[in-house]
Protein backbone atom coordinates (compact mmCIF):
# COMPACT_ATOMS: atom_id res chain seq x y z
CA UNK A 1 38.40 -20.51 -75.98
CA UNK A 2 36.44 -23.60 -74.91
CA UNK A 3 34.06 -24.19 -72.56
CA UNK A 4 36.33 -25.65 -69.79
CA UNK A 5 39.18 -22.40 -70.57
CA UNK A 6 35.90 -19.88 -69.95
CA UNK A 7 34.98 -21.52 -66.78
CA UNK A 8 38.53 -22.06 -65.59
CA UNK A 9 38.77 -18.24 -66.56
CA UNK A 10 35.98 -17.11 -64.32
CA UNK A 11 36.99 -19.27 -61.47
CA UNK A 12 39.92 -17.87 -61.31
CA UNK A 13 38.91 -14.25 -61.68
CA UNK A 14 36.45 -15.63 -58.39
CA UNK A 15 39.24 -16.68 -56.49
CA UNK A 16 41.06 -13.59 -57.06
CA UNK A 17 38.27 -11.71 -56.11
CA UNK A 18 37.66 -13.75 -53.06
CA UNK A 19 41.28 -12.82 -52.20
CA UNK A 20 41.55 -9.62 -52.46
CA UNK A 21 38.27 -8.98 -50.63
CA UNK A 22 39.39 -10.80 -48.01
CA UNK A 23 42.43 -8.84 -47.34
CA UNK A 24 40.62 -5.47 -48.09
CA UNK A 25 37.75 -6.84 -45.68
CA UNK A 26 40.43 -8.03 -43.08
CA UNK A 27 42.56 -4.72 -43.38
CA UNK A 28 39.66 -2.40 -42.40
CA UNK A 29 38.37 -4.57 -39.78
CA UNK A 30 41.73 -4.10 -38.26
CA UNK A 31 41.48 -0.65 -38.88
CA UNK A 32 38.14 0.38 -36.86
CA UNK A 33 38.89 -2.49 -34.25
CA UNK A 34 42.49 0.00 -33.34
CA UNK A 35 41.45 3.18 -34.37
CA UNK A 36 42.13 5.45 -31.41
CA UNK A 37 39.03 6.78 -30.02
CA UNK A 38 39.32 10.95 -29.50
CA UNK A 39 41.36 12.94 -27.32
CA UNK A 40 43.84 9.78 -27.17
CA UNK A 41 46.94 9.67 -26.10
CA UNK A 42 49.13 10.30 -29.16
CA UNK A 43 51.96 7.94 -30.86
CA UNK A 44 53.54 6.50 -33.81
CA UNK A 45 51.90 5.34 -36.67
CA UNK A 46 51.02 1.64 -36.16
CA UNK A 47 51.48 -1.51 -38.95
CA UNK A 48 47.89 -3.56 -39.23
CA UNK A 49 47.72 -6.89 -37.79
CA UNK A 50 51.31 -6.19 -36.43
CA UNK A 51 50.63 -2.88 -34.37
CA UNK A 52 54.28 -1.25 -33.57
CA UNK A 53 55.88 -4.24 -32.95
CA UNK A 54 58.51 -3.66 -35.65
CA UNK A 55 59.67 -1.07 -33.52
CA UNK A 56 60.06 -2.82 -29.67
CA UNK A 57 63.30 -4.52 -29.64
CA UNK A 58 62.31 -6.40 -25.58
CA UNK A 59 65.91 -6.21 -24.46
CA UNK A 60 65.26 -2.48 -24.09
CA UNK A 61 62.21 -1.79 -24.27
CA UNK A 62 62.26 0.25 -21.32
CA UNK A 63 64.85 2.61 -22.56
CA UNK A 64 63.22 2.79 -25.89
CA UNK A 65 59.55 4.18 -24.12
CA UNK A 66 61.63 7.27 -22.00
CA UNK A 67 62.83 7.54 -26.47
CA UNK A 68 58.81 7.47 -26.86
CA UNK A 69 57.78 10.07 -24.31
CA UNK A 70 60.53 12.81 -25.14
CA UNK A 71 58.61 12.88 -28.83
CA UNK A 72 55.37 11.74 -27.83
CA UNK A 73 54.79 13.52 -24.27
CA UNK A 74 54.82 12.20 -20.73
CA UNK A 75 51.55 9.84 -21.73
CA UNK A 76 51.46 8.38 -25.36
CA UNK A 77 50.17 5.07 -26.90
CA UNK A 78 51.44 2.10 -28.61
CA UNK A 79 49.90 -0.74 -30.19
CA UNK A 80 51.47 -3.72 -28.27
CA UNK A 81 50.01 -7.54 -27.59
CA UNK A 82 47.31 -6.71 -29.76
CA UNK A 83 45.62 -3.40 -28.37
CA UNK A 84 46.91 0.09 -27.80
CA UNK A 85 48.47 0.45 -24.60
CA UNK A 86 49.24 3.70 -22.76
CA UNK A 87 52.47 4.55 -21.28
CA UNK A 88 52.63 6.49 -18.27
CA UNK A 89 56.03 8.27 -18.20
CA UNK A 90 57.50 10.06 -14.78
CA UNK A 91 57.38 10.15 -11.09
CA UNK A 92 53.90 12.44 -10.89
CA UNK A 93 51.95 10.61 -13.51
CA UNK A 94 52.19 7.57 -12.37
CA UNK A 95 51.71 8.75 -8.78
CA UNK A 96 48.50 10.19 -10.25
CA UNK A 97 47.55 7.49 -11.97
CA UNK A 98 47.97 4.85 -9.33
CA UNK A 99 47.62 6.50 -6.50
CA UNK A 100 45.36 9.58 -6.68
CA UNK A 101 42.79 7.97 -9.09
CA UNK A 102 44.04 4.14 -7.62
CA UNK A 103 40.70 2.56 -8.46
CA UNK A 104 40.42 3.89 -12.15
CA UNK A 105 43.87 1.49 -12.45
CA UNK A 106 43.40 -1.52 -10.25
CA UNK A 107 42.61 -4.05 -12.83
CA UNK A 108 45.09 -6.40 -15.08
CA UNK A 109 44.84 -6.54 -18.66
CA UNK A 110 44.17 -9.68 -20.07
CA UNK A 111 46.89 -10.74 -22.61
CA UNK A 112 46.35 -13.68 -24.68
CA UNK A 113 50.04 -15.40 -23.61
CA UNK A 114 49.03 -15.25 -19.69
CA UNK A 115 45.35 -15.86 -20.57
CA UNK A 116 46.01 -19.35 -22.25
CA UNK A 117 48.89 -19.99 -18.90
CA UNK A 118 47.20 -18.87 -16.64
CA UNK A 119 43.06 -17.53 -17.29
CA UNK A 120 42.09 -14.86 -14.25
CA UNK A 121 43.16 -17.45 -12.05
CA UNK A 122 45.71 -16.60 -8.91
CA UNK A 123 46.60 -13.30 -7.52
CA UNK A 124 48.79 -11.10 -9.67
CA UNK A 125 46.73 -11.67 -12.82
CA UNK A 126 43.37 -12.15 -11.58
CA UNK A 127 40.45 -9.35 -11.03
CA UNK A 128 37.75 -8.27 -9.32
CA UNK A 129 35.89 -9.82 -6.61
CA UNK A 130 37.98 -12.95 -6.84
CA UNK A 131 41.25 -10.94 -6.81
CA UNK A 132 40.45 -9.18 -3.93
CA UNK A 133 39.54 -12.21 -1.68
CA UNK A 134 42.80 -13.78 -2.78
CA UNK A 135 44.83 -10.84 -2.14
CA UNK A 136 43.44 -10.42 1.17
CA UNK A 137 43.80 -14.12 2.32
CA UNK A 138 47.11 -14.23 1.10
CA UNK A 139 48.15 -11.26 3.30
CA UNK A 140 46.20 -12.16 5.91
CA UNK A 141 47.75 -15.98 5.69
CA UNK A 142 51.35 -14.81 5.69
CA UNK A 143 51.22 -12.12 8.27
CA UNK A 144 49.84 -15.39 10.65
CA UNK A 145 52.87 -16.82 9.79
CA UNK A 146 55.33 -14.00 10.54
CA UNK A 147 55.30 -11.79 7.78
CA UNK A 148 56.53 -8.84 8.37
CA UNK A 149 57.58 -9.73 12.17
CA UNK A 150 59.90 -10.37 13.96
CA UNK A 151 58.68 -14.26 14.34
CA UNK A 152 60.13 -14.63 10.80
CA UNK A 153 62.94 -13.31 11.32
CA UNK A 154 64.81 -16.54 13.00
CA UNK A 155 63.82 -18.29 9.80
CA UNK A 156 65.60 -15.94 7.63
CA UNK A 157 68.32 -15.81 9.67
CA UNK A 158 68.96 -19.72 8.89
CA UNK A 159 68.99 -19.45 5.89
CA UNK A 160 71.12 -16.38 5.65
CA UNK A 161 73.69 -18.77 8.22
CA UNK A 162 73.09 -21.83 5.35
CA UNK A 163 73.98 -19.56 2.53
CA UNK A 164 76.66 -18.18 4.33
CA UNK A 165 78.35 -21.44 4.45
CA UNK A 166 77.89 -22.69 0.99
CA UNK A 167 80.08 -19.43 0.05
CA UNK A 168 82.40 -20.26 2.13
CA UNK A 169 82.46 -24.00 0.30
CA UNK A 170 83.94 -22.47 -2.78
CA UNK A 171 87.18 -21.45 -0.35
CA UNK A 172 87.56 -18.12 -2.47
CA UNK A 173 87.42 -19.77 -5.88
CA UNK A 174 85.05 -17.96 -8.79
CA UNK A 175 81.87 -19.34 -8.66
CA UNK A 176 78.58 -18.04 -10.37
CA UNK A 177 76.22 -17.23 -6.85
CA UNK A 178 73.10 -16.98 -8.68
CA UNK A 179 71.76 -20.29 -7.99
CA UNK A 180 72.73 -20.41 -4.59
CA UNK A 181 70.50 -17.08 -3.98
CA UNK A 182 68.04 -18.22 -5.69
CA UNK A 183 67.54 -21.59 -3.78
CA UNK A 184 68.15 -18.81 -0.53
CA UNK A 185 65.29 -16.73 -1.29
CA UNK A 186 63.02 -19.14 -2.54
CA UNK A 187 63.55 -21.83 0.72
CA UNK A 188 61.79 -18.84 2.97
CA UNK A 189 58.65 -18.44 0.53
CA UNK A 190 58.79 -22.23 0.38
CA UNK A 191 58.68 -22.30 4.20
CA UNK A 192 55.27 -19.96 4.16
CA UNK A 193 53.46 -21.99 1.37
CA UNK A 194 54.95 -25.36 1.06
CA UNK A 195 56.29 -25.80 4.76
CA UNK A 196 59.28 -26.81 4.07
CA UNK A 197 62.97 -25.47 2.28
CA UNK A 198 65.13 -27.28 -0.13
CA UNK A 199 68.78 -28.35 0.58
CA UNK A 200 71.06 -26.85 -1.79
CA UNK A 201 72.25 -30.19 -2.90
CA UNK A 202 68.78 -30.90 -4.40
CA UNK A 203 69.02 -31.16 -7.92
CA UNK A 204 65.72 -31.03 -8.54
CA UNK A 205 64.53 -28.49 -6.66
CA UNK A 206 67.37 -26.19 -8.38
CA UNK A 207 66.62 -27.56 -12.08
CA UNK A 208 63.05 -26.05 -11.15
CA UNK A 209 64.45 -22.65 -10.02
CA UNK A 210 66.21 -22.58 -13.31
CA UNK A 211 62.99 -23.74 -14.88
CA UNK A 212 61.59 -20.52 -13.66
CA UNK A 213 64.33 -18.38 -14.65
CA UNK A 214 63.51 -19.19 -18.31
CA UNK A 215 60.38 -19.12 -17.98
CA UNK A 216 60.73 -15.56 -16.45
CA UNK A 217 62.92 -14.35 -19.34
CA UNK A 218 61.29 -15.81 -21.92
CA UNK A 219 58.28 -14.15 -21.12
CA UNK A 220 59.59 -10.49 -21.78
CA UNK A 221 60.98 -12.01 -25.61
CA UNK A 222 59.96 -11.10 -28.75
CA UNK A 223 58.34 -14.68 -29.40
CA UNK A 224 56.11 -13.92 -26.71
CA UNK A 225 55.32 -10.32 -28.01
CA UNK A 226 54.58 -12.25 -31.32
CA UNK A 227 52.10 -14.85 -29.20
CA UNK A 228 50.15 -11.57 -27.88
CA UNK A 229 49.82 -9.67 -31.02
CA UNK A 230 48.49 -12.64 -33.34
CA UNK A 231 47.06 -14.82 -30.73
CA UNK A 232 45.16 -16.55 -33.30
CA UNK A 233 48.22 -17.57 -35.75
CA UNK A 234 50.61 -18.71 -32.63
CA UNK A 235 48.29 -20.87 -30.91
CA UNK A 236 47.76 -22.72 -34.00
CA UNK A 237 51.88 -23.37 -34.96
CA UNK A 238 54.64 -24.65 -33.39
CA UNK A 239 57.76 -22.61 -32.34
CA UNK A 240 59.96 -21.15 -29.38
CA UNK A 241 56.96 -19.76 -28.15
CA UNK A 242 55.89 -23.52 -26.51
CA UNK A 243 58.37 -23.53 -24.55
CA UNK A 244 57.04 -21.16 -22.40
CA UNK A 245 53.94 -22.98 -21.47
CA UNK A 246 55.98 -26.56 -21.02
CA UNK A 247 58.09 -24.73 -18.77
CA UNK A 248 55.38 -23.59 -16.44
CA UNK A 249 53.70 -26.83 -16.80
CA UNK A 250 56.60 -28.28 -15.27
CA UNK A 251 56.25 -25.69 -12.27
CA UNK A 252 52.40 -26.11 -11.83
CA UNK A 253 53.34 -29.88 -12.21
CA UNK A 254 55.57 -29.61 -8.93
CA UNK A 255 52.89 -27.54 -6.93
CA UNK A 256 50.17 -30.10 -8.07
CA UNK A 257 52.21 -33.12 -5.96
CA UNK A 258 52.82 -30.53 -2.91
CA UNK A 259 49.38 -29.85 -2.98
CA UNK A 260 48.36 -33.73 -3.17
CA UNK A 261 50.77 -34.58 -0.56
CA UNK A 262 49.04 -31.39 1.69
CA UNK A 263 45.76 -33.17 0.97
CA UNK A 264 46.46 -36.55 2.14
CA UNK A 265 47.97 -35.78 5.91
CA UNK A 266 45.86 -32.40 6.22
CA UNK A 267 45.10 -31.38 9.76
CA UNK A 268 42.10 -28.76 9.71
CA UNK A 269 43.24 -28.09 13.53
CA UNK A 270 46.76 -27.46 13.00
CA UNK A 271 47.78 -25.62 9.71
CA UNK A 272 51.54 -25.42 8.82
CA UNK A 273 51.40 -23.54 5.90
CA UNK A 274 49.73 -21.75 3.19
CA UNK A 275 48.43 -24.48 1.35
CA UNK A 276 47.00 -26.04 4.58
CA UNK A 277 45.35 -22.79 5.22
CA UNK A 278 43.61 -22.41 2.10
CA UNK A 279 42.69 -25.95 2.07
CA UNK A 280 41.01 -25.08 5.36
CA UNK A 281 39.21 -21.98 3.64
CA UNK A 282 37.31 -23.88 0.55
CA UNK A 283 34.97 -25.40 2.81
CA UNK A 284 34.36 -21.97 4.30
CA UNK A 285 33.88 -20.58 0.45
CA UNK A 286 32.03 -23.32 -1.00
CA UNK A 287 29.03 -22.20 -1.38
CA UNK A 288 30.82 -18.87 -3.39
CA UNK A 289 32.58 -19.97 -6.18
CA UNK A 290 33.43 -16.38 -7.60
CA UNK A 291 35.71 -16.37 -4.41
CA UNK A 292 38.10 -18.81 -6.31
CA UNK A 293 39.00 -21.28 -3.30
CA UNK A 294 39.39 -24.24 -5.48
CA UNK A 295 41.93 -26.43 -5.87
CA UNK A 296 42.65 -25.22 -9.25
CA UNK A 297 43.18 -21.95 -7.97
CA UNK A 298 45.10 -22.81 -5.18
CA UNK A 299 47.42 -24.31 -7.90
CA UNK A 300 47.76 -20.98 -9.54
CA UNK A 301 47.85 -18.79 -6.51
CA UNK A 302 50.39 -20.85 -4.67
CA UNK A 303 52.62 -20.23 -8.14
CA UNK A 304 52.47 -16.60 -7.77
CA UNK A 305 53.76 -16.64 -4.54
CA UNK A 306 56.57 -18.80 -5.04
CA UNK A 307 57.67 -17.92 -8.27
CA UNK A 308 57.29 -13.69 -7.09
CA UNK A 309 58.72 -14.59 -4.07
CA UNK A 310 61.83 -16.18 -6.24
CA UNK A 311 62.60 -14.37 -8.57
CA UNK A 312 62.82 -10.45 -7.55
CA UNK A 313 64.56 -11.11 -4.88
CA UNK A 314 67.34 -13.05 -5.62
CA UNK A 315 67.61 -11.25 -8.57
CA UNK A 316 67.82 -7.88 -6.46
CA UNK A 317 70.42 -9.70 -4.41
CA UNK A 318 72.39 -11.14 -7.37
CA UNK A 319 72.68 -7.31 -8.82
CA UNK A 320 73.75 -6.45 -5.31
CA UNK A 321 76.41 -8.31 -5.35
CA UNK A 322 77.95 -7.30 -9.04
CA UNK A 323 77.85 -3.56 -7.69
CA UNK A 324 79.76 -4.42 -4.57
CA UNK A 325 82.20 -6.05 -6.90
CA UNK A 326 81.75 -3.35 -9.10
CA UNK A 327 82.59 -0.34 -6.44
CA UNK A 328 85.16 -2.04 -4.00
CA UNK A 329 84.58 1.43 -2.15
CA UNK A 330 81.14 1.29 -1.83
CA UNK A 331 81.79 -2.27 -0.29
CA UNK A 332 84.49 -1.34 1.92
CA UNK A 333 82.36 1.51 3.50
CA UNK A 334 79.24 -0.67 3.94
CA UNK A 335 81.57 -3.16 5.96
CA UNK A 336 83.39 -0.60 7.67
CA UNK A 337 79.68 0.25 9.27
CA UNK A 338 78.92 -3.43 9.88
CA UNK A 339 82.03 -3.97 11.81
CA UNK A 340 80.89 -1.03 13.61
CA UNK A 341 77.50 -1.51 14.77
CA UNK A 342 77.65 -5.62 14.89
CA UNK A 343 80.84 -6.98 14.91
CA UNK A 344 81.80 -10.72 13.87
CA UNK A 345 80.34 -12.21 16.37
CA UNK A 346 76.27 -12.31 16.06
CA UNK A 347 74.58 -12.18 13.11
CA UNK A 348 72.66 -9.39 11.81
CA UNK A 349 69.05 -8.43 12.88
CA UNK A 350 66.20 -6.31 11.75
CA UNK A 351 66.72 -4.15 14.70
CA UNK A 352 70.31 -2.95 13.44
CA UNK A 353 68.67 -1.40 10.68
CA UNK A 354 68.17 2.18 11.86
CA UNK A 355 71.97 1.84 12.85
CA UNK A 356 73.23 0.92 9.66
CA UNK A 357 71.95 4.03 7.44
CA UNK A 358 74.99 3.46 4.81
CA UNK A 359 73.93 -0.24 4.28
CA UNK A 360 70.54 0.40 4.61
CA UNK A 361 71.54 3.69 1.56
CA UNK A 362 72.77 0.71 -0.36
CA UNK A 363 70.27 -1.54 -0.27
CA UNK A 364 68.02 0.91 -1.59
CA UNK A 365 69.99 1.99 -4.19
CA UNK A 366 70.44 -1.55 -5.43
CA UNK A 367 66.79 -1.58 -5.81
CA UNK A 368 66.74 1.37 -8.09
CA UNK A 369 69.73 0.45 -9.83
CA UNK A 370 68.88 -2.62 -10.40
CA UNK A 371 65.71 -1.61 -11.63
CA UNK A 372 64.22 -5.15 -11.88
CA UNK A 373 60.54 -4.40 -13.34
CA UNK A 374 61.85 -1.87 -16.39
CA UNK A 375 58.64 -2.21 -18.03
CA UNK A 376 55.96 -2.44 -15.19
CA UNK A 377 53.58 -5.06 -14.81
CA UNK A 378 50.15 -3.59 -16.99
CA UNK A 379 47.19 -2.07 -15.73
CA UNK A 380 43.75 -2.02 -17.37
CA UNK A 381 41.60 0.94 -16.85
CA UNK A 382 37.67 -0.05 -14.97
CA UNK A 383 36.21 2.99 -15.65
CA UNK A 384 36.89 5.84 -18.38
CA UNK A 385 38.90 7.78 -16.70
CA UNK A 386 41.25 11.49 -17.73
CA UNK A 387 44.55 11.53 -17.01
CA UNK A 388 47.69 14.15 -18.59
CA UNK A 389 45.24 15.60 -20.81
CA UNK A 390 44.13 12.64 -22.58
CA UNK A 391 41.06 10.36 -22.42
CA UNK A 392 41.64 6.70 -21.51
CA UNK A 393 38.43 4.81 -21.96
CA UNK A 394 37.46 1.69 -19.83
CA UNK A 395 38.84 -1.31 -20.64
CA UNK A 396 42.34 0.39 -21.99
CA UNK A 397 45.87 -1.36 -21.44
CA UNK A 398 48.08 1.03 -19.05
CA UNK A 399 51.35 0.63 -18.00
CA UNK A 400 54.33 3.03 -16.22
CA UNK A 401 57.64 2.96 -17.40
CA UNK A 402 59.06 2.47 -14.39
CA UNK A 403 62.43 3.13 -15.52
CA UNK A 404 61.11 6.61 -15.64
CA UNK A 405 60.56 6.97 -11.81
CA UNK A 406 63.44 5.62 -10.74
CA UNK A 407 65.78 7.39 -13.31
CA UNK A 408 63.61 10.72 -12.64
CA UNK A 409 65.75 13.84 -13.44
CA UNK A 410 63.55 15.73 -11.30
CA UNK A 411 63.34 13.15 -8.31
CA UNK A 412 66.69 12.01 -8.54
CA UNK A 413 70.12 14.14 -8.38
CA UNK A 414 72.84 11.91 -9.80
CA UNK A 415 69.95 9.13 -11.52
CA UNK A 416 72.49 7.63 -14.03
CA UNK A 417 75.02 7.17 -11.44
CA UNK A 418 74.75 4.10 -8.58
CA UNK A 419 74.92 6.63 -5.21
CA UNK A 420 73.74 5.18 -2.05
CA UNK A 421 73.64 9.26 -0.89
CA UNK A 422 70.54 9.51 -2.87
CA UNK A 423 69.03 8.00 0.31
CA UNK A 424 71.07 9.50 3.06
CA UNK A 425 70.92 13.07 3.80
CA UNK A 426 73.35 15.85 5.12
CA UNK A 427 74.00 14.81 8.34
CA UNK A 428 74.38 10.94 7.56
CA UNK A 429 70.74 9.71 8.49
CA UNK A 430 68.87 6.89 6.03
CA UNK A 431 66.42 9.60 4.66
CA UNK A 432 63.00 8.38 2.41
CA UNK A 433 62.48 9.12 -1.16
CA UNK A 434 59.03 9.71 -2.67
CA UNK A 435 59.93 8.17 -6.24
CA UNK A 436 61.02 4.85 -4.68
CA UNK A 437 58.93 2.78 -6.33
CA UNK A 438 60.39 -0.80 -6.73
CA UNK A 439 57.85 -2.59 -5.53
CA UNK A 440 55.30 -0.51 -7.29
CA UNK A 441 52.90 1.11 -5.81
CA UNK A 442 48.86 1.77 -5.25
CA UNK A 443 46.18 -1.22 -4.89
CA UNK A 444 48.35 -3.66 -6.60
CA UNK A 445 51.31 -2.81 -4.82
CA UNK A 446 53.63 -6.28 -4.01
CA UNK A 447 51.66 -7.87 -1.29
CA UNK A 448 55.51 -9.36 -0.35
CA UNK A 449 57.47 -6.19 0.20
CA UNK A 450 57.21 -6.66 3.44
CA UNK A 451 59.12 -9.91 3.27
CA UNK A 452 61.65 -9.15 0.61
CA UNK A 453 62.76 -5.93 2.43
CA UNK A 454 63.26 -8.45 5.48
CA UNK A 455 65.27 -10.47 3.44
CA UNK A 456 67.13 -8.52 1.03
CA UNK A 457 68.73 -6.61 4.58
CA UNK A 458 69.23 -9.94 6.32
CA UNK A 459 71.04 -11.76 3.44
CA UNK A 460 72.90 -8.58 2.20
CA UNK A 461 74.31 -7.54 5.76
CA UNK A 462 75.34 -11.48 6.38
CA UNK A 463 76.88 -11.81 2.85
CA UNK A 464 78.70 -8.57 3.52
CA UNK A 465 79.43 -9.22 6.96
CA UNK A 466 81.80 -12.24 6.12
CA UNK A 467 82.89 -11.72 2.83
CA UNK A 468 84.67 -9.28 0.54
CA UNK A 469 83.85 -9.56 -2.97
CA UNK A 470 85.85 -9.55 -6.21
CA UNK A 471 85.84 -10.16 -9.80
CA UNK A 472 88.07 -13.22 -10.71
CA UNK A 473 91.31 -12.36 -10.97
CA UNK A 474 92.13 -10.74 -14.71
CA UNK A 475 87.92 -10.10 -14.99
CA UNK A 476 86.75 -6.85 -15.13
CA UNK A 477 82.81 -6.46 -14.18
CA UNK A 478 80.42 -5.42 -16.81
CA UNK A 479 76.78 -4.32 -15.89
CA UNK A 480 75.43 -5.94 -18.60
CA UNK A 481 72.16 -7.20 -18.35
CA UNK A 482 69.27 -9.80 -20.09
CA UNK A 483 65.41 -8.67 -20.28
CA UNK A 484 63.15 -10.59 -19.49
CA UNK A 485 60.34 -10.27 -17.59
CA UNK A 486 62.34 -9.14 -15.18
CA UNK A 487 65.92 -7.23 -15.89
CA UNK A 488 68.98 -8.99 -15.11
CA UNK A 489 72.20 -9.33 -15.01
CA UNK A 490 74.38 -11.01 -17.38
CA UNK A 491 75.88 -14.05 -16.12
CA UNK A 492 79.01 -13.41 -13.61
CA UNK A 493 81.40 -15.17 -11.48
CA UNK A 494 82.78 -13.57 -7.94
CA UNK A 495 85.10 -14.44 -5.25
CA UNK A 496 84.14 -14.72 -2.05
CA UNK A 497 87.15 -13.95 0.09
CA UNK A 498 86.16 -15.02 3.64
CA UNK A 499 87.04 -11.87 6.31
C-alpha cells in the first residue's frame, strides 16, 4: 500500500465516520426534541424526521382521526407539521376544552407553511395582545357597518335579487353555480372592507375567487403537510408546494392596490369601509406598535376577512344546493313552507325566520352535513393545562376533530343521515342543538357568524324561493367531495328550473 492508498484509506474511513455520526447524532436529536413528555396523550408510534405522516392520507383525514380515537381514546397524539399535536375527539371534550378551560386554548399554533405566508400577522393566525386588538376592531368595525342588523340586510338582499337573475340567465340549462356563489358571497364582505362588489361579468375579480379556491385546497394537501414537517428541506427546493405562496401573493397583490387606492382619496371624516376605518385607527395606535395597525397588517387582516368571508360560505351554500338536488323531497317541503309564509311576491327577510322552522331545520343541517372545517382550525395550549386525563404542556398543538361533534352518536340521533328533524322538535318548532358547532366555538369562535347566518338564510330562501333544482337530465348526484382546507364538494352541474 503506498502512501497516497493509506491516506486515501483513512479519509475515507473519516468520511464514513463523519456520516454515520451525523445520522446517529441527527436521529437522537430528533428523538429527545419529540419524545412525549409524561402522562401524554397516547398514539401511534411515530417515523423520525417524518412523524406519522405516512399514515394521514389529507382527503380524509378527518375520518381517519374518529379511526384514531376508537384505538387511542377520546384525546390521543400525533406527530403532524413537525410537533405532536393532540386531538380532541367528541362533543364534551371539546366543549371542555374550549369552553370551560377557553383561555388554556385561545392561542394558534405556529406552523412553518402559514408562518413563511403569513408571520402572526392578521386575525385568524395571529396572538396575543395584537390578536386581541384586531379581533376586537374588526367586530367592532363591522357591527358599525351593519353586521348583524338589520341595516345590512338591504345589501344582502341585492345581491341575493343579482344572483337570482344570473340563474335565471342559464334559462334551465346545466350550469356549474359555484362561481356565481362565490362572487355572491364574497361581493357583501367586499362591500364591508373594500366598499364596493364585483359584477359577475368581471373576469378578474372571478379568476381571483378561483385563485383562492386553490389556494384554499391546496393548503389541506399532502405537499403542504410535507412543507410543515421538514420546513427546512422545502423552503430550500422547488415543487407544488410554491404554488401556494404565488397564489396568495396574487391575493395580497390585489388588496395591496385597494389599499393604495383607499390611501390616496381617504376621508378621515367620512369612512366607507373597513380599510378606511383602520386607516383612521394607525394614527390612533402609533405610538403602540404591538397593536399591529400598520399597513402591513392591514394587508393581512383585510385577507382574512375576505378570503373567510368567501370561502365558507359559498361553499356552505354550494353543498346546499347538491342536497336539495340530492333529496327532491326535502326541497319540495322547504318550498312548500316558503310559498306559505312569503309567497312570490316579496323577497325573503330576516324576520321570516322564526316562521320558516323547516327551512331554517335545513339550513342547519346543511351546516353539519356539509361539515366544512373536518379537521378544525389548531389551537396551541398558553399554559400547561389537564384535560381527559392527560397532561398537555404549554406551548402544545391542539386541535378538535370536528367531524366528531357534528357526527356525535350521543348528540345526534340519525348523524350519518342528512335530517333537517335533528333541529325541529315534536311539535314542528326550529329547536337548538348544543353540539352545533360549525362555526366553532369559545374565544376564537368566527367573528363572522353573525354575517354568514344572515346570508346563508337570505340567499338559500331566495334561491329556493324561485327555483327548483335538478341534476341534468341522465346525471345522478354523488356527494363526493375534495379536502382541502376546507371540505367540498366535487364539481357538479344543476338546473335551475325557474317556478
Amino acid at each position: 500500500m503506498t502512501v497516497f492508498d493509506f491516506i486515501q484509506f483513512f479519509g475515507w474511513i473519516d468520511i464514513k465516520s463523519i456520516l454515520m455520526f451525523s445520522v446517529v447524532f441527527l436521529l437522537l436529536t430528533d428523538y429527545f426534541k419529540n419524545k412525549p413528555p409524561k402522562n401524554f396523550p397516547p398514539g401511534p408510534r411515530s417515523l423520525p424526521f417524518i412523524g406519522d405522516l405516512h399514515r394521514i392520507n389529507p382527503e380524509i383525514l378527518h375520518i381517519q382521526f374518529s379511526e384514531f380515537a376508537e384505538k387511542y381514546g377520546n384525546v390521543f397524539s400525533l406527530r403532524m407539521f413537525g410537533s405532536r399535536i393532540v386531538v380532541l375527539d367528541g362533543y364534551k371534550l371539546v366543549k371542555e376544552a374550549y369552553i370551560h378551560q377557553g383561555e388554556a386554548f385561545v392561542d394558534r399554533p405556529s406552523l412553518p407553511l402559514f408562518a413563511d405566508i403569513v408571520g402572526d400577522k392578521g386575525i385568524i393566525l395571529s396572538n396575543g395582545y395584537g390578536w386581541k386588538q384586531q379581533r376586537r376592531f374588526a367586530l367592532m368595525t363591522l357591527r358599525n357597518f351593519g353586521l348583524g342588523k338589520k341595516s345590512l340586510e338591504p345589501s344582502i338582499q341585492q345581491e341575493a335579487s343579482i344572483l337570482k337573475e344570473a340563474f335565471s340567465n342559464e334559462q334551465g340549462r346545466a350550469f356549474d353555480p359555484q362561481i356565481l356563489m362565490n362572487n355572491a358571497v364574497s361581493n357583501v364582505i367586499c362591500v364591508l372592507v373594500f366598499g364596493d362588489r364585483f359584477e359577475y361579468s368581471d373576469s378578474k375579480f372571478q379568476a381571483l375567487l378561483k385563485t383562492i379556491n386553490e389556494a384554499i385546497y391546496l393548503e389541506g394537501g399532502i405537499w403542504a403537510q410535507i412543507y410543515n414537517m421538514l420546513p427546512w428541506l422545502m423552503r430550500r427546493v422547488p415543487g407544488p408546494h410554491r404554488k401556494i405562496f404565488a397564489l396568495w401573493n396574487t391575493v395580497t397583490d390585489f388588496i395591496r392596490i385597494k389599499i393604495k387606492e383607499h390611501r390616496i382619496d381617504y376621508d378621515p371624516s367620512s369612512p366607507r369601509d373597513y380599510i378606511d376605518c383602520f386607516l383612521g385607527e394607525m394614527e390612533k395606535w402609533k405610538e403602540d406598535e404591538a397593536a399591529g395597525f400598520n399597513i402591513e397588517n392591514l394587508c393581512f387582516c383585510t385577507l382574512d376577512l375576505f378570503a373567510a368571508g368567501t370561502e365558507t360560505t359559498s361553499t356552505t351554500l354550494y353543498w346546499g344546493l347538491l342536497y336539495m338536488i340530492k333529496y327532491p323531497e326535502i326541497q319540495a317541503k322547504v318550498q312548500a313552507e316558503i310559498d306559505r309564509v312569503i309567497g312570490s311576491s316579496r323577497q325573503p327577510s330576516l324576520a321570516d325566520r322564526e316562521n320558516l322552522p323547516y327551512t331554517d331545520a335545513v339550513i342547519h343541517e346543511i351546516q353539519r352535513f356539509g361539515n366544512i372545517i373536518a379537521p378544525n382550525m389548531g389551537r396551541s395550549t398558553t399554559k400547561d393545562t389537564y384535560i381527559g386525563g392527560y397532561n398537555i404542556p404549554k406551548g402544545t398543538a391542539v386541535t378538535a376533530n370536528f367531524t366528531s361533534v357534528l357526527f356525535d352518536e350521543t348528540e345526534w340521533e340519525t348523524p350519518h343521515t342528512f335530517n333537517p328533524e335533528h333541529f325541529l322538535d315534536a311539535e314542528g318548532n326550529f329547536r337548538r342543538r348544543d353540539a352545533f358547532l360549525p362555526f366553532s366555538t369559545g374565544k376564537r369562535v368566527c367573528l363572522g357568524e353573525q354575517l354568514a347566518r344572515m346570508e346563508l338564510f337570505l340567499f338559500f330562501t331566495s334561491l329556493l324561493q324561485h327555483f327548483t333544482f335538478s341534476a341534468p337530465p341522465g346525471v345522478e348526484p354523488t356527494l363526493d367531495y375534495k379536502m382541502g382546507a376546507t371540505r367540498s364538494p366535487k364539481p357538479y352541474k344543476l338546473c335551475a328550473v325557474p317556478r
